[in-house]
Protein backbone atom coordinates (compact mmCIF):
# COMPACT_ATOMS: atom_id res chain seq x y z
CA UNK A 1 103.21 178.33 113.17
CA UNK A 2 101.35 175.03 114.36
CA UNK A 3 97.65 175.30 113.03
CA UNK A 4 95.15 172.12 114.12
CA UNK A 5 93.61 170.65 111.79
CA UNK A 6 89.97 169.70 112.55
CA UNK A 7 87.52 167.15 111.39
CA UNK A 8 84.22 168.40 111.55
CA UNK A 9 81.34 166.65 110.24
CA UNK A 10 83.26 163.02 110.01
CA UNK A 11 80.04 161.72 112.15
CA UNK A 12 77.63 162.86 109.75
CA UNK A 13 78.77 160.26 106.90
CA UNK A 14 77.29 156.88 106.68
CA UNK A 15 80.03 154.16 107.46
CA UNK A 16 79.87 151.24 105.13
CA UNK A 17 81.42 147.74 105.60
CA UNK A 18 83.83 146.84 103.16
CA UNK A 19 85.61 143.51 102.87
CA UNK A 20 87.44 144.28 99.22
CA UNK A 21 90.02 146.18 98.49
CA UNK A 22 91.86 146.75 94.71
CA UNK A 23 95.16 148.93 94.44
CA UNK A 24 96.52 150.09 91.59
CA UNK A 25 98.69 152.86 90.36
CA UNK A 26 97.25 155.46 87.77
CA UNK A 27 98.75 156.57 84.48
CA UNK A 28 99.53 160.07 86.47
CA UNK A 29 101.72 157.87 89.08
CA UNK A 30 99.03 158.38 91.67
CA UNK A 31 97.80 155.36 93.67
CA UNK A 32 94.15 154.57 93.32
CA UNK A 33 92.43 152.35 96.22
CA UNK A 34 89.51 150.82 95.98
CA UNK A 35 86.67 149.29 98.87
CA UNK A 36 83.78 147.41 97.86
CA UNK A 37 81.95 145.08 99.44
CA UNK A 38 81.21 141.39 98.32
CA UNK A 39 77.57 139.71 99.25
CA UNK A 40 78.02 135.64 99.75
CA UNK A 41 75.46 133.66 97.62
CA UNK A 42 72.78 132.24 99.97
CA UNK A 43 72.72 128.41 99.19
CA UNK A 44 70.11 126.13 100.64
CA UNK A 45 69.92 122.31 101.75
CA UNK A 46 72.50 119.83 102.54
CA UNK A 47 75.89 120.14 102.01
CA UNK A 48 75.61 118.36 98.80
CA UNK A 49 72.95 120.90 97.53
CA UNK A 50 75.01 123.81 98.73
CA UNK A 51 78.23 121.97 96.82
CA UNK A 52 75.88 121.61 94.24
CA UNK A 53 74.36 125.02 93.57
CA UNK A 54 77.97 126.83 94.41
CA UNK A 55 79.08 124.74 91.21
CA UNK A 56 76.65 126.98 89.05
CA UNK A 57 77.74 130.47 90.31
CA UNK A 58 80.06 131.50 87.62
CA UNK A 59 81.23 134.87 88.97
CA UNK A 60 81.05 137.11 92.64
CA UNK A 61 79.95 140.46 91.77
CA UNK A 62 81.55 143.02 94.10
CA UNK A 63 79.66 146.12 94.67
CA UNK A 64 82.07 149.36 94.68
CA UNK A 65 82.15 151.38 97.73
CA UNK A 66 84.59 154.25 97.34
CA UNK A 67 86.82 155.10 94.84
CA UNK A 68 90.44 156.82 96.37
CA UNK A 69 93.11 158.59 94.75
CA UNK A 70 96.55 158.94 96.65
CA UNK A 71 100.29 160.20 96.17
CA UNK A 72 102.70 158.01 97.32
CA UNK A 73 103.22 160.19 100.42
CA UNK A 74 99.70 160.06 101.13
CA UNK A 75 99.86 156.21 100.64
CA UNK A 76 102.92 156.39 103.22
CA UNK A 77 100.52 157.96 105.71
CA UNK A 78 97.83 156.00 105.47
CA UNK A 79 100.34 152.64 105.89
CA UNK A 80 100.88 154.24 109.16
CA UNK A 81 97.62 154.85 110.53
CA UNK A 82 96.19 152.18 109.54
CA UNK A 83 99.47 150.21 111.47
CA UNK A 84 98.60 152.35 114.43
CA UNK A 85 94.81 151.42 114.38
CA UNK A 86 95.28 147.82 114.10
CA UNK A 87 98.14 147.92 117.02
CA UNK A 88 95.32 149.96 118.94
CA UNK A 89 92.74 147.03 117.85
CA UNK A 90 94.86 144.58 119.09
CA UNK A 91 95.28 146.28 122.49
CA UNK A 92 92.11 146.31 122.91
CA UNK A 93 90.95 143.44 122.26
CA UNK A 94 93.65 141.92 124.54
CA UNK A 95 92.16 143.87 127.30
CA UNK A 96 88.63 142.70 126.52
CA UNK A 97 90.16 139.14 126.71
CA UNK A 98 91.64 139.63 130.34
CA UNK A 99 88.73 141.53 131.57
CA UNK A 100 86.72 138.39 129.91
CA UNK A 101 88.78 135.93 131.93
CA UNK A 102 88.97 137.82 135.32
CA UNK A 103 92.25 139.00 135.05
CA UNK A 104 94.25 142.32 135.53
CA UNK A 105 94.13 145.52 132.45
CA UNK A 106 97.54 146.59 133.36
């Protein structure tokens, strides 16, 4: 028996940038992933002022995002989608690049 499996209110959630990520694996052997999201300092003037004030900043603080628990199988599956989404990313963004210069999609 083949039953679909459907997500249904995926558009409802708030999508947040993240450009961290920490894995780890848990005393219970499960793997824990987390996504935060680090802020750059601002830094004013020059270059030398900039060099100058990123000197002082002792630490980057990142802020947590989401918190994920895995098994290794789930871990397995998520290696491949996320492979398949970056192959599709890469696809298109090839055929934004041909399009971009004129050329053919196929």
């Amino acid at each position: 028996m083949d039953i679909p499996v459907v997500w249904e209110g995926l558009e409802s959630l708030p999508i947040a940038l993240v450009n961290n990520a920490l894995g780890q694996v848990g005393q219970q052997d499960e793997i824990i992933l987390s996504f935060g999201q680090l802020t750059p300092p601002v830094l004013y003037g020059d270059l030398e002022q900039q060099r100058e004030q990123a000197q002082q900043i002792e630490r980057l603080a990142v802020r947590p995002v989401a918190r994920l628990g895995l098994t290794r199988a789930g871990l397995d599956d998520l290696i491949r989608i996320l492979t398949g989404t970056r192959d599709n990313y890469d696809k298109v963004q090839q055929a934004k690049a041909r399009r971009m210069q004129g050329g053919d999609e196929t």
